[in-house]
C-alpha atoms as a PDB file:
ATOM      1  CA  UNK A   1      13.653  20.455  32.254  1.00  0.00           C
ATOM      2  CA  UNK A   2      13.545  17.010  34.195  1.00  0.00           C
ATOM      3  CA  UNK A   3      16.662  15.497  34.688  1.00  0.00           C
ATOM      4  CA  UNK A   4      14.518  11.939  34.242  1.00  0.00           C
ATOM      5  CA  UNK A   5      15.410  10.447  31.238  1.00  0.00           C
ATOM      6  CA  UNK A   6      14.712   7.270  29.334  1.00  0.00           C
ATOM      7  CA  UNK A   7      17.536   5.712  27.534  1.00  0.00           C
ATOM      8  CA  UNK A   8      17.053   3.798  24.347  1.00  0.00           C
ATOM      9  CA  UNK A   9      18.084   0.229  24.392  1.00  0.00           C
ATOM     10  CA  UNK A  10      21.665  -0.102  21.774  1.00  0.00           C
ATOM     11  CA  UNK A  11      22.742  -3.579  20.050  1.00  0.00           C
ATOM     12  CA  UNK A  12      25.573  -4.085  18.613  1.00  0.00           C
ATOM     13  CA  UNK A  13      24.627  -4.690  15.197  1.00  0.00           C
ATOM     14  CA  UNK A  14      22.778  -1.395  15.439  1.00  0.00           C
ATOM     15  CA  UNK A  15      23.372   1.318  12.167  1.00  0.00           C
ATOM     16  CA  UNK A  16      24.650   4.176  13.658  1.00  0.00           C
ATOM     17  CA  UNK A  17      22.619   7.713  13.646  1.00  0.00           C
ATOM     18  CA  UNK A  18      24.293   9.069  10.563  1.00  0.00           C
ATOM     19  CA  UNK A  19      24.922   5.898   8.604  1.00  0.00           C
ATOM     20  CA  UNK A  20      23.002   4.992   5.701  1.00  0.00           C
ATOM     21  CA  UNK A  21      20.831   1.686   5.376  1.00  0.00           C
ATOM     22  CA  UNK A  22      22.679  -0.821   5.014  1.00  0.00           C
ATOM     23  CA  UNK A  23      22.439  -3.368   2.090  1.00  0.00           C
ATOM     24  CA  UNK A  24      20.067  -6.106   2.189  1.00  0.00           C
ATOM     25  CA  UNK A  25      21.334  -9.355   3.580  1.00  0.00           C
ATOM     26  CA  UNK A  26      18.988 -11.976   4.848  1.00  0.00           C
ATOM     27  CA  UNK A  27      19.249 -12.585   8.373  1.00  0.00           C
ATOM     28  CA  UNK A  28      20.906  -9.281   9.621  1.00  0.00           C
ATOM     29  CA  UNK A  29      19.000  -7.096  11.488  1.00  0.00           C
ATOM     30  CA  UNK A  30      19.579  -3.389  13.146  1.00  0.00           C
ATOM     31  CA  UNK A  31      17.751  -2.163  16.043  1.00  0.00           C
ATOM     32  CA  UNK A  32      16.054   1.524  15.417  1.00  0.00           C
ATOM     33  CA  UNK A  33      14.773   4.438  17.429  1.00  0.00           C
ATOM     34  CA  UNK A  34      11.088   5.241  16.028  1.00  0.00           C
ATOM     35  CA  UNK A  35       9.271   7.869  16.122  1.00  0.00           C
ATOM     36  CA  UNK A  36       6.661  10.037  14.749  1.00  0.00           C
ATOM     37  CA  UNK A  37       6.914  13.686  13.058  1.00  0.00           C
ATOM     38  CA  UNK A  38       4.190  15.491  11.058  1.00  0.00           C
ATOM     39  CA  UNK A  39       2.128  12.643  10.789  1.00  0.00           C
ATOM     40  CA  UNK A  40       4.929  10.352   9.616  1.00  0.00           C
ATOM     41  CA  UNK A  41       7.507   7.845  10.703  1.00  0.00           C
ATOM     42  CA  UNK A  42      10.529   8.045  11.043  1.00  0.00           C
ATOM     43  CA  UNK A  43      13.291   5.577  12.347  1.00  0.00           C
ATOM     44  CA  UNK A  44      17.264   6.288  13.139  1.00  0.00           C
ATOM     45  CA  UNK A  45      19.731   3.972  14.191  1.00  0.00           C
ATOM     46  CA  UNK A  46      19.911   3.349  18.132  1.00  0.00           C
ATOM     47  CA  UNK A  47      23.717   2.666  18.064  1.00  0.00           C
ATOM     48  CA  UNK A  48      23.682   7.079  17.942  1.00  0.00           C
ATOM     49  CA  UNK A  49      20.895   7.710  20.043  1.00  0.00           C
ATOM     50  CA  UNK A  50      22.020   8.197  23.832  1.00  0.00           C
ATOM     51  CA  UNK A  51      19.072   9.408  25.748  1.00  0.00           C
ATOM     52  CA  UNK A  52      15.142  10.440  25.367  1.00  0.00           C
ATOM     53  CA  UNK A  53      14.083  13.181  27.510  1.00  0.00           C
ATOM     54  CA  UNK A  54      11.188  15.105  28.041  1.00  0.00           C
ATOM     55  CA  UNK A  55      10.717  18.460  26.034  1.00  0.00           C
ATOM     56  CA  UNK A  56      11.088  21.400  28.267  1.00  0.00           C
ATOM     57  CA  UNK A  57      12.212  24.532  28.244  1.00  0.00           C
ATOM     58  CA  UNK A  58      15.142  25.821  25.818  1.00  0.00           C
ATOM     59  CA  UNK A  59      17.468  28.911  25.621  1.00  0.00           C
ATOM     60  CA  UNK A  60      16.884  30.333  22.170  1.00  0.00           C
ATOM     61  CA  UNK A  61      20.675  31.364  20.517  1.00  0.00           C
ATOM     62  CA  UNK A  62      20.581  34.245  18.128  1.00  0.00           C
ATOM     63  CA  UNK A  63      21.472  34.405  14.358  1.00  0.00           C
ATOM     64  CA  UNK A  64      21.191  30.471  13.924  1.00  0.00           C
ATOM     65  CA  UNK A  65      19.155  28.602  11.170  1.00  0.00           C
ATOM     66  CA  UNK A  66      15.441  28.446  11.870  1.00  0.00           C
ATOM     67  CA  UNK A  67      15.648  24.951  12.597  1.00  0.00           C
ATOM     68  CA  UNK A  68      17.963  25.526  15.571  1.00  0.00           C
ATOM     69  CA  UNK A  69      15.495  25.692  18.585  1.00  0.00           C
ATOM     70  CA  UNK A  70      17.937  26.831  21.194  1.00  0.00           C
ATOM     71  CA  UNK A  71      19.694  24.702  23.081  1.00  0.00           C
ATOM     72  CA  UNK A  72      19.315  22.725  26.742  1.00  0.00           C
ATOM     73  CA  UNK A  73      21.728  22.416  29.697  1.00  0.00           C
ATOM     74  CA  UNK A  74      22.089  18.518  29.818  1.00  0.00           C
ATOM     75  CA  UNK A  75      23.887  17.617  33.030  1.00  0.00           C
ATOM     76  CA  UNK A  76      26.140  20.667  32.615  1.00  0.00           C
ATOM     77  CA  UNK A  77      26.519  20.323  28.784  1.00  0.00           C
ATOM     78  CA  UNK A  78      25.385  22.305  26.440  1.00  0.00           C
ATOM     79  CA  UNK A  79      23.042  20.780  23.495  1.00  0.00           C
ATOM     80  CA  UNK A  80      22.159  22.110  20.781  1.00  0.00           C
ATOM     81  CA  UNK A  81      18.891  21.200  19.756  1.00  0.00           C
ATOM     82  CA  UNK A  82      16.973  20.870  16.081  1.00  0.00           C
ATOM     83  CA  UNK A  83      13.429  20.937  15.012  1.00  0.00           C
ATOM     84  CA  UNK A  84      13.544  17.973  12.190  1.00  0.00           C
ATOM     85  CA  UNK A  85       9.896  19.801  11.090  1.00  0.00           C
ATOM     86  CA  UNK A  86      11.668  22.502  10.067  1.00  0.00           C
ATOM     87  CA  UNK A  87      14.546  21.427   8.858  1.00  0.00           C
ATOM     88  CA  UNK A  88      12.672  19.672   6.506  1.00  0.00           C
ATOM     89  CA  UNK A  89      11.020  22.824   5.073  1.00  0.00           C
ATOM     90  CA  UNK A  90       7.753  22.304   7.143  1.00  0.00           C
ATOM     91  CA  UNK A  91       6.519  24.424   9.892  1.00  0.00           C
ATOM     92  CA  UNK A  92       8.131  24.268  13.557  1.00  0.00           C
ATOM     93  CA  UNK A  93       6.476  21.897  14.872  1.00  0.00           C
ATOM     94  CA  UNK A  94       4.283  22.329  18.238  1.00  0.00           C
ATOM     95  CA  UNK A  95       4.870  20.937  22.095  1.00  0.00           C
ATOM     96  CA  UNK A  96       2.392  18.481  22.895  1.00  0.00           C
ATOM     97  CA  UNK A  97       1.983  16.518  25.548  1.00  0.00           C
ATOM     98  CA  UNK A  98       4.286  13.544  23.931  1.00  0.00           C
ATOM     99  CA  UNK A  99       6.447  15.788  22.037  1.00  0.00           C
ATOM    100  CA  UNK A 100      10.381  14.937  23.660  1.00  0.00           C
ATOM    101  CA  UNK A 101      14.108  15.270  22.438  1.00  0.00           C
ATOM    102  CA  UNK A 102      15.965  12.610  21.443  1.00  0.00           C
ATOM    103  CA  UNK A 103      19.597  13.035  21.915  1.00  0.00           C
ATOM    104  CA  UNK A 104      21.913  12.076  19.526  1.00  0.00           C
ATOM    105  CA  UNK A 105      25.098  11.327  19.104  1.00  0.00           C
ATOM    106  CA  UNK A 106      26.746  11.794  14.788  1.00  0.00           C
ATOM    107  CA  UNK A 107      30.274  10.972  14.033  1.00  0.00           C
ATOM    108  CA  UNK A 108      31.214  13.070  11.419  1.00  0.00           C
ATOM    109  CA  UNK A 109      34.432  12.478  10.125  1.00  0.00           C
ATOM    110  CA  UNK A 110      36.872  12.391  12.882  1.00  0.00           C
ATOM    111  CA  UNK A 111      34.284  14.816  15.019  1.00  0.00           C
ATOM    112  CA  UNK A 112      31.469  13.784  17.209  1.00  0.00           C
ATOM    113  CA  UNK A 113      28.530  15.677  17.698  1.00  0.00           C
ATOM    114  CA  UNK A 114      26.069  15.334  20.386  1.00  0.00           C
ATOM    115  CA  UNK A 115      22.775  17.041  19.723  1.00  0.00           C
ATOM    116  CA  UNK A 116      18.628  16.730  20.379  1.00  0.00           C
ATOM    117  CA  UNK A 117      15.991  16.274  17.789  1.00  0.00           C
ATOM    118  CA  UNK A 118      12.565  17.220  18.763  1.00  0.00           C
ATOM    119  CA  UNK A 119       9.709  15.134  17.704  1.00  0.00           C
ATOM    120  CA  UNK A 120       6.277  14.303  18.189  1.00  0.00           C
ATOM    121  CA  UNK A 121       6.329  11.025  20.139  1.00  0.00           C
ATOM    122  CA  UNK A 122       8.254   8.093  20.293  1.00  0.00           C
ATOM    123  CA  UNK A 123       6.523   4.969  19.588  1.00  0.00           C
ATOM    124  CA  UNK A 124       8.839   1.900  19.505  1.00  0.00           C
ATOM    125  CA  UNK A 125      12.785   0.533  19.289  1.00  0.00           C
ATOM    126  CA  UNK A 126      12.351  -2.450  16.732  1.00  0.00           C
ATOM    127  CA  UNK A 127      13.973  -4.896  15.080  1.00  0.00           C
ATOM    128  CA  UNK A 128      14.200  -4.791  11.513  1.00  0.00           C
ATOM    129  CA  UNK A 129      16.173  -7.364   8.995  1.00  0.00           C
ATOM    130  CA  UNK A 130      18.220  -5.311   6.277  1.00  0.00           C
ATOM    131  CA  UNK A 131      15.946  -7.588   4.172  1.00  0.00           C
ATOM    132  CA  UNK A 132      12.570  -5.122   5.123  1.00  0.00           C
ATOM    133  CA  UNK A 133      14.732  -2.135   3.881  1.00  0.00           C
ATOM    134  CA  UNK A 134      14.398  -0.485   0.372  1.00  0.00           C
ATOM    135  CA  UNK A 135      16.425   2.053  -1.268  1.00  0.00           C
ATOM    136  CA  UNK A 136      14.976   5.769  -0.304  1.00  0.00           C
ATOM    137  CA  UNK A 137      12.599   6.690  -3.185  1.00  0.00           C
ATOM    138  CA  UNK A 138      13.177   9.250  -5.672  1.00  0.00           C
ATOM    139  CA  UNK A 139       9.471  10.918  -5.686  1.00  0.00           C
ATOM    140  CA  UNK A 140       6.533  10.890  -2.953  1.00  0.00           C
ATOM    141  CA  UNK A 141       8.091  11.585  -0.055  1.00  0.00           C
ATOM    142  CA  UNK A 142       7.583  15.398   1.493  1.00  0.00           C
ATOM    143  CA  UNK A 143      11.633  15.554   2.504  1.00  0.00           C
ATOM    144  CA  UNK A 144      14.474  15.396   0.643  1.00  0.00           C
ATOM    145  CA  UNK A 145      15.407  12.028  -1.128  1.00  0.00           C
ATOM    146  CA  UNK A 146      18.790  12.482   0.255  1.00  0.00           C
ATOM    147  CA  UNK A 147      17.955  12.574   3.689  1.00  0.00           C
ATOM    148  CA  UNK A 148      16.596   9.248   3.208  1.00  0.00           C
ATOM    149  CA  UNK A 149      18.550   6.310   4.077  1.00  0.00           C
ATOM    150  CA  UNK A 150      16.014   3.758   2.818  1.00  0.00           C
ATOM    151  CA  UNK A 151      12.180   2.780   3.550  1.00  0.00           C
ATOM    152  CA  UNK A 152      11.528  -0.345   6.454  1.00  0.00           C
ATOM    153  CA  UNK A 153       8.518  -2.350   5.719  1.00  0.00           C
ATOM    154  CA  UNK A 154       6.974  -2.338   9.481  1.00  0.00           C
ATOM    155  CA  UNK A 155       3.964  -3.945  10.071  1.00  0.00           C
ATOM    156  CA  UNK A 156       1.211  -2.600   7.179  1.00  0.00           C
ATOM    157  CA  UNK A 157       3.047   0.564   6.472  1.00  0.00           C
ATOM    158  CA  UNK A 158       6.472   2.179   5.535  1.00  0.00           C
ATOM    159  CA  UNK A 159       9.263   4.006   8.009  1.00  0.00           C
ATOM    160  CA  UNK A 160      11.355   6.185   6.502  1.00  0.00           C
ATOM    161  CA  UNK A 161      14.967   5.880   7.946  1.00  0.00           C
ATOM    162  CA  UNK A 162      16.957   8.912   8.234  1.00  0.00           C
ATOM    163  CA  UNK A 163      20.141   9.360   7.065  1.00  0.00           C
ATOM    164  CA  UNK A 164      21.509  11.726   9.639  1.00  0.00           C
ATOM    165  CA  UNK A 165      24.744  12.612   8.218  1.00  0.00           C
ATOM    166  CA  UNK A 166      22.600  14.132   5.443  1.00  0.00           C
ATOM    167  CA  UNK A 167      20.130  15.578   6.927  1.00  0.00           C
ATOM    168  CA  UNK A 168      23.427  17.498   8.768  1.00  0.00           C
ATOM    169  CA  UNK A 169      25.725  19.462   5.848  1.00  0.00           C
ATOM    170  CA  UNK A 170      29.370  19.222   7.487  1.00  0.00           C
ATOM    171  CA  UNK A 171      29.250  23.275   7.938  1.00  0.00           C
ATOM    172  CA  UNK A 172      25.555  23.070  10.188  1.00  0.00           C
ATOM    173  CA  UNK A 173      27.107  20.476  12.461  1.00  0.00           C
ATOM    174  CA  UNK A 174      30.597  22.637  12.985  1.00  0.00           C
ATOM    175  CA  UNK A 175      27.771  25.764  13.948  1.00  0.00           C
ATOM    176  CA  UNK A 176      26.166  23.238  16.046  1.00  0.00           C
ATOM    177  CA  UNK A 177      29.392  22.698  17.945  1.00  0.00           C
ATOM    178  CA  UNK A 178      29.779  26.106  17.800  1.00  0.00           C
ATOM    179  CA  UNK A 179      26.662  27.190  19.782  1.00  0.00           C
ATOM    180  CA  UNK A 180      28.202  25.132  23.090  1.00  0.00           C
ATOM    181  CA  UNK A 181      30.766  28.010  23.942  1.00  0.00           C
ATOM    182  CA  UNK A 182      28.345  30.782  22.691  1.00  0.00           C
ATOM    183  CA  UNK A 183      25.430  29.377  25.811  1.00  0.00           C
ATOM    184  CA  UNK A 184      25.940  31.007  29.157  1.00  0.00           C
ATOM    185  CA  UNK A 185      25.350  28.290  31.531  1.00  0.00           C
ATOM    186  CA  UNK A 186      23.626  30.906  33.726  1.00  0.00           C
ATOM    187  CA  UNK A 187      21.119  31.040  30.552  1.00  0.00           C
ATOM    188  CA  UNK A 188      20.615  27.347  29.998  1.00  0.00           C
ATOM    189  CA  UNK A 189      17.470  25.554  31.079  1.00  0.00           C
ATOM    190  CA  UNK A 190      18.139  23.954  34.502  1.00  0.00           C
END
């Protein structure tokens, strides 16, 4: 993999990657990471989000959850690295040409985790006011209600913002952090 990177912009009013959406309050505003999965859009936080890369190669890790890809060597650490697709029940999704891995960084509890979620492109790190954001629906979405933090209003359509922490149980983020040690760094991707 390329050792190139592009990191995303932070501010310091930014929700982090597994906060919720924050309550409406005229005049705030949070800067988010968007990007676009299965024909949708998504948005996190870029207060968590340390890096984008390019998607390359990665070392599958046996006896994981299907939505553990593998994981990358990332200047000599180990990542472990999730397909969002399939975590959300859909199919793994495919390498294109402007697929990448954002990397992540979750506090959970007193623990942080740093990890990469593949998607499809990224297409923009935007402003939006707390006042665009609106609790997460309870029906037409195709994921899980509680993986949504709350919908942004951007432009003429609707971002869904993740709530990371969720999307994460407690238990798969202590097997993510389990998978570093497990990685030969002769078996990483360089």
């Amino acid at each position: 993999m390329s050792a190139t990177a592009t990191t995303a912009q932070t501010a310091s009013h930014a929700a982090g990657a597994g906060g919720g959406a924050p309550a409406a309050q005229p005049g705030m505003s949070s800067q988010y990471l968007i990007f676009s999965l299965g024909g949708e859009s998504f948005a996190v936080g870029t207060l968590g989000v340390r890096e984008i890369i390019e998607y390359g190669h990665l070392t599958a890790v046996p006896m994981v959850p299907g939505f553990i890809r593998g994981v990358i060597n990332l200047r000599g650490a180990v990542v472990p690295v999730i397909d969002l697709n399939a975590r959300f029940g859909r199919t793994r999704t495919e390498a294109s040409r402007r697929t990448c891995i954002v990397i992540l960084e979750i506090q959970a509890e007193d623990d942080r985790h740093v990890l990469g979620i593949i998607v499809d492109a990224v297409s923009a790190v935007r402003q939006i006011d707390r006042a665009q954001i609106e609790p997460a629906p309870s029906f037409g979405t195709r994921i899980r209600a509680d993986f949504i933090a709350g919908m942004a209003k951007v432009n003429k359509g609707f971002v869904i913002l993740l709530d990371l922490g969720r999307v994460l149980s407690m238990d798969e983020l202590a097997e993510l952090r389990a998978l570093a040690p497990e990685a030969a760094p002769d078996h990483a991707d360089r």
